[in-house]
C-alpha atoms as a PDB file:
ATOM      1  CA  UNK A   1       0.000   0.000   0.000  1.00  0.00           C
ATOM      2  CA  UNK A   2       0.924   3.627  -0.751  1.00  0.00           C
ATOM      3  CA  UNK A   3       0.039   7.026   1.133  1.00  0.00           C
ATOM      4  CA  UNK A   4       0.871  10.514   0.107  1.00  0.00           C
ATOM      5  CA  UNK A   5       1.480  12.882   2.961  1.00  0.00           C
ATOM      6  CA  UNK A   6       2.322  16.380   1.821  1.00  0.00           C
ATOM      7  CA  UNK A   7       3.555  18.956   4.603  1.00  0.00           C
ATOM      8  CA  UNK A   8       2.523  22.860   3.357  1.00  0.00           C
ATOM      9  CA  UNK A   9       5.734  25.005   5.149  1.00  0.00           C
ATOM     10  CA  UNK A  10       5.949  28.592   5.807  1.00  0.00           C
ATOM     11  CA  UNK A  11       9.774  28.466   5.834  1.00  0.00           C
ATOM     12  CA  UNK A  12      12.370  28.097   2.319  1.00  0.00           C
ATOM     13  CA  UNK A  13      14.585  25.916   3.755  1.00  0.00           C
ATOM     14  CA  UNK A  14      14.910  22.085   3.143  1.00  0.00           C
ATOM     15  CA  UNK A  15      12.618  20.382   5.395  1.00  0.00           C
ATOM     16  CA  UNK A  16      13.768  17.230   3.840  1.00  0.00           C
ATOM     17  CA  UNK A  17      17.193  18.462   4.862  1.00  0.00           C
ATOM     18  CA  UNK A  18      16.656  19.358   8.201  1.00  0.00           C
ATOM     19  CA  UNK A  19      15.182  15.840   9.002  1.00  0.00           C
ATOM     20  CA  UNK A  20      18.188  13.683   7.276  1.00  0.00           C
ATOM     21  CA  UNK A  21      20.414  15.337   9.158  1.00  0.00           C
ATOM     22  CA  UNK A  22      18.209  15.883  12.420  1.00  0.00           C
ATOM     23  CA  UNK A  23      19.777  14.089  15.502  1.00  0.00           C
ATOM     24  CA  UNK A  24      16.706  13.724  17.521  1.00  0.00           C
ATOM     25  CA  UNK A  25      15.135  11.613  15.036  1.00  0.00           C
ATOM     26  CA  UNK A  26      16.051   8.017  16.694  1.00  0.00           C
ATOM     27  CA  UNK A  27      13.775   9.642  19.725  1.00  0.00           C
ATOM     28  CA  UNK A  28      11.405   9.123  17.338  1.00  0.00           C
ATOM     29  CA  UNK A  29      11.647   5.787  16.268  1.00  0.00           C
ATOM     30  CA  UNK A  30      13.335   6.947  12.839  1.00  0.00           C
ATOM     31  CA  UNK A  31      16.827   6.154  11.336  1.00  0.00           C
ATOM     32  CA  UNK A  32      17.433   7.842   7.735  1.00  0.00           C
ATOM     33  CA  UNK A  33      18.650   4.647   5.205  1.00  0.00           C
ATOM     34  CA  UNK A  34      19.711   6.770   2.349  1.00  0.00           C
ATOM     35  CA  UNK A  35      19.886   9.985   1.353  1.00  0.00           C
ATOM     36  CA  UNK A  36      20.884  11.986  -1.604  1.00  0.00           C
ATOM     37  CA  UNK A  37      23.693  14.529  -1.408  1.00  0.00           C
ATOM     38  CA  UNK A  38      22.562  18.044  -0.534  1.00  0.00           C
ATOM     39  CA  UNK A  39      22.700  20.528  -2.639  1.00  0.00           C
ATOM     40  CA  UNK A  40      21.243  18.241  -6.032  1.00  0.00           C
ATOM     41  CA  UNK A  41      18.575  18.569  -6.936  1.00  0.00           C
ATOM     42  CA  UNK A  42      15.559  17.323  -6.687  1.00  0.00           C
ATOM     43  CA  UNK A  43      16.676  15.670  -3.166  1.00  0.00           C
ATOM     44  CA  UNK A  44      15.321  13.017  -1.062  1.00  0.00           C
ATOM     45  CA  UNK A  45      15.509  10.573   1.571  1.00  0.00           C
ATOM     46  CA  UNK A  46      14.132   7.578   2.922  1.00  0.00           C
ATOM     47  CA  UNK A  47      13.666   6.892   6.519  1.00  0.00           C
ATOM     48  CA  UNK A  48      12.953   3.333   8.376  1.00  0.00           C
ATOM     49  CA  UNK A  49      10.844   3.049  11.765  1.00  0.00           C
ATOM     50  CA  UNK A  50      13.772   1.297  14.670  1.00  0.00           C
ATOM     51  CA  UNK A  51      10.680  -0.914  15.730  1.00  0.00           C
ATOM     52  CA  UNK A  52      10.664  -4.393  14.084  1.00  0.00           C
ATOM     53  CA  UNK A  53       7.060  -4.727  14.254  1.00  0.00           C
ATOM     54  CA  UNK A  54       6.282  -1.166  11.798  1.00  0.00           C
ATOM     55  CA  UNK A  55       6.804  -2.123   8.720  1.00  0.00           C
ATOM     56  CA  UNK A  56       7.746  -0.008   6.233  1.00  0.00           C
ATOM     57  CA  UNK A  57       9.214   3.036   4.737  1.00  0.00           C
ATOM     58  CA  UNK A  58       9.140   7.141   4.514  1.00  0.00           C
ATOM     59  CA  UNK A  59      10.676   8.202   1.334  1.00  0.00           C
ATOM     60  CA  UNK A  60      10.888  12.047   1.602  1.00  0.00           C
ATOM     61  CA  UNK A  61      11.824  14.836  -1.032  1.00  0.00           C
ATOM     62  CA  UNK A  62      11.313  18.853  -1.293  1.00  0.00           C
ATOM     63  CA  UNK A  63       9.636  21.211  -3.777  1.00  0.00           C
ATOM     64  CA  UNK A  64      11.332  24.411  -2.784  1.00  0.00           C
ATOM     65  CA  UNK A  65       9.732  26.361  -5.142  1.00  0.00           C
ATOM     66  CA  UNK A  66       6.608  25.837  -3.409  1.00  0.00           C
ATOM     67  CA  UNK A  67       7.747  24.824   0.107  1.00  0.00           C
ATOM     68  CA  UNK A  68       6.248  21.424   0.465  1.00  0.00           C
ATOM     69  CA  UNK A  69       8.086  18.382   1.517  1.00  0.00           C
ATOM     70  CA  UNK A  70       6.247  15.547  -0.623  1.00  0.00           C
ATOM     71  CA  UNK A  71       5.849  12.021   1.395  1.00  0.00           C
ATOM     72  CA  UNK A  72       5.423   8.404   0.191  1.00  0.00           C
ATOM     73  CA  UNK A  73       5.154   5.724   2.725  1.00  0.00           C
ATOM     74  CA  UNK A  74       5.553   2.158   1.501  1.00  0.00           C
ATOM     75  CA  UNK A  75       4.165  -0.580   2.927  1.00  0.00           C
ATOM     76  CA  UNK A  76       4.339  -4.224   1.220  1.00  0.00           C
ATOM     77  CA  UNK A  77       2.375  -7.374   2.506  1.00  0.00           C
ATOM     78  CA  UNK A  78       0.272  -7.000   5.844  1.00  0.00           C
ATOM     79  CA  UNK A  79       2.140  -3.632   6.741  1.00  0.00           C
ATOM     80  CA  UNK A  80      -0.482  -1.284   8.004  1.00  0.00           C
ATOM     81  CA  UNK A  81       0.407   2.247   7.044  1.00  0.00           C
ATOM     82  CA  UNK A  82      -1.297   3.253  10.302  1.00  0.00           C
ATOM     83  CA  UNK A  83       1.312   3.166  12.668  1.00  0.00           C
ATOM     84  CA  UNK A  84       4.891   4.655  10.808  1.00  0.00           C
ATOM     85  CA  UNK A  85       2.268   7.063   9.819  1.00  0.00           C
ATOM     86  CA  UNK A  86       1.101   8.172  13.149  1.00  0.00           C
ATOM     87  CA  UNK A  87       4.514   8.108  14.332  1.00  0.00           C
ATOM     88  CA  UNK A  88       6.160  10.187  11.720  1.00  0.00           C
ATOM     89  CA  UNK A  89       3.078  12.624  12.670  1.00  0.00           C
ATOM     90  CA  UNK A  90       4.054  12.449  16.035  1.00  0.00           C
ATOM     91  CA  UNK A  91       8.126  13.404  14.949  1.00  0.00           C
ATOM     92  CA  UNK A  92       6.562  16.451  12.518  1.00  0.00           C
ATOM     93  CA  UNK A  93       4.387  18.229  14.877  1.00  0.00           C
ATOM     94  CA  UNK A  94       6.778  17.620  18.023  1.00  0.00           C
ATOM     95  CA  UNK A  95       9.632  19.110  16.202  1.00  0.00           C
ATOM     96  CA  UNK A  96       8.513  21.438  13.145  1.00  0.00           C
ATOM     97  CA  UNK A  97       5.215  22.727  14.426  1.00  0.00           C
ATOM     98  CA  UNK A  98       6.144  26.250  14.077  1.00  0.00           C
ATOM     99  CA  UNK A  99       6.844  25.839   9.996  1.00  0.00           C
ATOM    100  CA  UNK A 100       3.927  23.714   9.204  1.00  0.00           C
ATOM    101  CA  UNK A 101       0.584  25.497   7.965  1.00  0.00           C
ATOM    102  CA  UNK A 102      -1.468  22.255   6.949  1.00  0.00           C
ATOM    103  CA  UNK A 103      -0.760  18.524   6.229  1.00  0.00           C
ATOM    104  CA  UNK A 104      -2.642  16.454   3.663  1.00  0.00           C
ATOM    105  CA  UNK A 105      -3.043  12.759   3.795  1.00  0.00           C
ATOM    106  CA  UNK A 106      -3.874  10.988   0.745  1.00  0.00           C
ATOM    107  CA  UNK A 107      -4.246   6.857   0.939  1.00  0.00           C
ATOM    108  CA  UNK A 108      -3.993   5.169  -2.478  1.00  0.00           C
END
């Protein structure tokens, strides 16, 4: 199953950025896999949950031009999008509150 999660932002930089390189993101439950270099673009990353049982995976990239940071979660099999997606939530609102002006969830 695929879901679409796009993040509206009031700020220019990189959100994408900010979160592959954002230290608190194991508090989360997050580890980044892989990640483009910065500075190409278009850029993106893909993050993993650190819990066995969430199946999974976040892969992340950034429209600058129109400040959105564009979000595909993956799940294959039985994976229920329900919970990476409630914990990457979670991780956006916790830490980037301030820069977010609305967040659309679209389940394909």
């Amino acid at each position: 199953m695929q879901t679409l999660i796009q993040v509206v932002c009031s700020e220019r930089k990189s959100l994408r950025d900010v979160i592959a390189h954002d230290e608190k993101l194991w508090k989360y439950n997050f580890y980044v896999e892989a990640k483009q270099k910065p500075g190409r673009s278009p850029g993106w990353a893909k993050i993993h949950s650190v819990n066995p049982n969430v199946r999974g995976a976040i892969n992340i990239s950034w429209q600058s031009r129109v400040k959105i940071l564009t979000c595909r979660v993956i799940t294959k099999g039985t994976g229920k999008p329900a919970i990476i997606i409630g914990d990457f939530m979670k991780y956006l609102l916790a830490r980037f509150s301030r820069s977010i002006e609305s967040i659309i969830i679209v389940p394909r």
